[in-house]
Protein backbone atom coordinates (compact mmCIF):
# COMPACT_ATOMS: atom_id res chain seq x y z
CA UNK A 1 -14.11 -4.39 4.62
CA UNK A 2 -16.66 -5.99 2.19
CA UNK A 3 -16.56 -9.94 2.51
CA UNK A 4 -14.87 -11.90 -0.28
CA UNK A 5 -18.34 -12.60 -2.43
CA UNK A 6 -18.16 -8.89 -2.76
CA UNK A 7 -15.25 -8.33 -4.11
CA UNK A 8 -14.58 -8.50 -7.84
CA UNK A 9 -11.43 -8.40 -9.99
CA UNK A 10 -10.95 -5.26 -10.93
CA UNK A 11 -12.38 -3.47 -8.30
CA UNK A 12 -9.44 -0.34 -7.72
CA UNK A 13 -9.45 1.02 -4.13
CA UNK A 14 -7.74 4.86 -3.92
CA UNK A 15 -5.75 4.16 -0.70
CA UNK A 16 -4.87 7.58 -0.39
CA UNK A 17 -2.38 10.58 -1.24
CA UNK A 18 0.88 11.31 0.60
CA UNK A 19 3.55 14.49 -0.12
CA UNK A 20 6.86 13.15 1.09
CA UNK A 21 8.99 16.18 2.97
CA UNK A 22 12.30 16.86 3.56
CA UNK A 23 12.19 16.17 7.33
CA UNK A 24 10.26 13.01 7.15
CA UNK A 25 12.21 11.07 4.57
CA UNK A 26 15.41 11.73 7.04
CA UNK A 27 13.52 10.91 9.89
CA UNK A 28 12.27 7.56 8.42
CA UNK A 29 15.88 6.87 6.90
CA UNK A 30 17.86 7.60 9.65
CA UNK A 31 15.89 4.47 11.89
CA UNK A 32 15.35 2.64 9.08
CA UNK A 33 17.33 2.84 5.95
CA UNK A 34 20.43 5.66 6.54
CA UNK A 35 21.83 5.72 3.07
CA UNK A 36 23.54 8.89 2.29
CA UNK A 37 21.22 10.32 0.01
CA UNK A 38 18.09 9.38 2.17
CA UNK A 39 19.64 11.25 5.27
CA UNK A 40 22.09 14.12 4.10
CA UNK A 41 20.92 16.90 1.21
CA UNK A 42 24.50 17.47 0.28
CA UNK A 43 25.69 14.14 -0.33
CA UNK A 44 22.56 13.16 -2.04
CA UNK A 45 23.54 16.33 -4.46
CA UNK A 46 26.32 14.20 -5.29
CA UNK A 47 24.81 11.22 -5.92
CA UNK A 48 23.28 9.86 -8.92
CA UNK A 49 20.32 10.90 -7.95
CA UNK A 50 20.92 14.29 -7.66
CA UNK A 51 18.94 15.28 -4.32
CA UNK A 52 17.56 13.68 -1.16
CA UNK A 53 14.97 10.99 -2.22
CA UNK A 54 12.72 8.63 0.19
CA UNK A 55 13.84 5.25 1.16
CA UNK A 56 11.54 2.93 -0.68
CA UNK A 57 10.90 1.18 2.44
CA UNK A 58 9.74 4.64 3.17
CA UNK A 59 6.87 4.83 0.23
CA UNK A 60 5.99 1.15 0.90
CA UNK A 61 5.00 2.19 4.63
CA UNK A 62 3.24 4.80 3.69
CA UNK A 63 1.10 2.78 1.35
CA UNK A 64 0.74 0.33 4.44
CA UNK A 65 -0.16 3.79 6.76
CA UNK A 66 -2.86 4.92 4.21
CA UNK A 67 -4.78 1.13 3.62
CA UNK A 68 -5.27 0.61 7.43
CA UNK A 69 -6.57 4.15 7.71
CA UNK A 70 -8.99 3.36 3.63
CA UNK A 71 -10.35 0.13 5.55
CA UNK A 72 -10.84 1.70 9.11
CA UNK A 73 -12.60 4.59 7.09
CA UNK A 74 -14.49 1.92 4.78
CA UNK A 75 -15.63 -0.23 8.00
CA UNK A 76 -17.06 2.87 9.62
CA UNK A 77 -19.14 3.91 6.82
CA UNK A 78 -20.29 0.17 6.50
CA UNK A 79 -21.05 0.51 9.84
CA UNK A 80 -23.00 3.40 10.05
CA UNK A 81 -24.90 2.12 7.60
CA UNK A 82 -26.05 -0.87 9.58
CA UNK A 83 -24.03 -3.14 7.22
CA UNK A 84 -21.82 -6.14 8.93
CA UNK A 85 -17.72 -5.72 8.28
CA UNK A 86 -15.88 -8.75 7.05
CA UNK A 87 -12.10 -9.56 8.93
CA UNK A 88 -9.35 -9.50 6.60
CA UNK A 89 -5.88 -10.46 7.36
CA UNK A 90 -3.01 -11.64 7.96
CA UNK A 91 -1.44 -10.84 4.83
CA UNK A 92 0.80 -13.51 3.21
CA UNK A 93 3.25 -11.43 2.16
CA UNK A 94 4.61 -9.03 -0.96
CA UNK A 95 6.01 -10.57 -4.82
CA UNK A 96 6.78 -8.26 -7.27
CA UNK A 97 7.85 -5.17 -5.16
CA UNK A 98 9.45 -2.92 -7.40
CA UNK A 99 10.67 0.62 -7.10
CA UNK A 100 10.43 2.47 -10.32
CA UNK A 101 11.12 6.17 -10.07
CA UNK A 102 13.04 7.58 -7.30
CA UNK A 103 10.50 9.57 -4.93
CA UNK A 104 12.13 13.40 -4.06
CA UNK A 105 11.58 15.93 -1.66
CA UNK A 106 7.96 17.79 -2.20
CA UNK A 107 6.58 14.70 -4.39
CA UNK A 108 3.34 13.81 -4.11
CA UNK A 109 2.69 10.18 -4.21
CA UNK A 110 -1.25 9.08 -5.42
CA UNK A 111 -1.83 4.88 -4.12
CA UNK A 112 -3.89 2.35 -5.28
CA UNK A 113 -4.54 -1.15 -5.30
CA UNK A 114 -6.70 -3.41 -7.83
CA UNK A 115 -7.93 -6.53 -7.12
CA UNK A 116 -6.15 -8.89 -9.76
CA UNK A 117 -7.12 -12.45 -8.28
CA UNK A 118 -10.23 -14.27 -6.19
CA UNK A 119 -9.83 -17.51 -4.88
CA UNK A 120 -11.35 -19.53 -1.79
CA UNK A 121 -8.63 -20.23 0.89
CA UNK A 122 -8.26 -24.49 0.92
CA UNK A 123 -6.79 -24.11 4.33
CA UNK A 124 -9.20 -21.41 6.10
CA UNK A 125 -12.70 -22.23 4.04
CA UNK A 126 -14.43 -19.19 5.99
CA UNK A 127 -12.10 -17.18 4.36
CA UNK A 128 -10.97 -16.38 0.90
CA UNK A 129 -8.26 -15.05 -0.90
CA UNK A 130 -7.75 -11.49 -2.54
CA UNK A 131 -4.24 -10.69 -4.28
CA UNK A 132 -3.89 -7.60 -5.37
CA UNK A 133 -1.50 -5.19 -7.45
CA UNK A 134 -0.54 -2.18 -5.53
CA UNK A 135 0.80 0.71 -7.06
CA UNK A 136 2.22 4.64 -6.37
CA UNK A 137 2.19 7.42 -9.21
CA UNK A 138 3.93 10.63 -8.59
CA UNK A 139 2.47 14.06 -9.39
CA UNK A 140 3.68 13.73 -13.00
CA UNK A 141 1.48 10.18 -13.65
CA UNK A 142 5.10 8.44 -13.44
CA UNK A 143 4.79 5.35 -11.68
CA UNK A 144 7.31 5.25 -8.10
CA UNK A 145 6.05 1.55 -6.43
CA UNK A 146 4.72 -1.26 -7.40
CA UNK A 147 3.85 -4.27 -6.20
CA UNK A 148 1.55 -8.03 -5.49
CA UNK A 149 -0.04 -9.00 -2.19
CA UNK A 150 -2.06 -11.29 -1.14
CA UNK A 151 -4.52 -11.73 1.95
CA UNK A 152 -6.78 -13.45 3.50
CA UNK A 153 -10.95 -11.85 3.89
CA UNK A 154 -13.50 -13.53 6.06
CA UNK A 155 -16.34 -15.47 3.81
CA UNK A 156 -20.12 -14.41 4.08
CA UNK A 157 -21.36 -17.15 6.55
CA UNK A 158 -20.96 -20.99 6.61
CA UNK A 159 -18.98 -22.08 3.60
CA UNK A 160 -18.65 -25.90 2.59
């Protein structure tokens, strides 16, 4: 992770790209969210949604799956090229969460997040404070997931 003077509002990370199948969404949905037309084809036929879509929960982890795996990826290359990785974390939670389109069987889900705030942290000053807006667009460019976050990333050096 780059350290908080390096990061800029604006600055859009691609997180990553995740097709959502059949087995997976029932899998997730059956531990986690077992509404009928998250764990049973047929009934979700009959629903108003007209086949088996993901849990949101379900497209909200994966977002979470695919930014730990864009910052271990972006801390190796930093790494490799000799450059130091700032700590980020913990996270102070989600506003905003939002779950637009329903996400079907064989949808392809593209994430992002944009940096939409900088701050210094008044309570950790070696750290500062990125929020950013988080988002999920289907194969079509139709927006599934949105949402705000906000987290804590270490500060280059001694800060006042």
């Amino acid at each position: 992770m780059k350290y908080f003077e390096d990061i800029k509002v604006g600055d859009v990370f691609a997180v990553g790209r995740h097709t959502f199948a059949a087995d997976e969404i029932k899998a997730f949905a059956r531990r986690f969210d077992p509404q009928h037309f998250h764990v049973d084809e047929a009934a979700a036929a009959r629903s108003h949604f007209g086949g088996l879509i993901a849990s949101g929960w379900h497209t909200a982890s994966v977002w979470m799956r695919l930014m730990v795996e864009y910052r271990r990826r972006m801390a190796e290359a930093m790494r490799a090229r000799g450059e130091p990785v700032a700590g980020i974390g913990p996270a102070l939670g989600f506003r905003e969460l939002k779950w637009l389109k329903p996400v079907y069987v064989g949808d392809t889900v593209d994430y992002r997040t944009e940096v939409i705030e900088t701050r210094p942290s008044q309570s950790r000053p070696r750290c500062g404070l990125l929020t950013y807006r988080s988002s999920g667009v289907n194969q079509n460019g139709e927006p599934v997931l949105s949402f705000e976050s906000t987290t804590f990333v270490e500060r280059r050096g001694e800060q006042p």
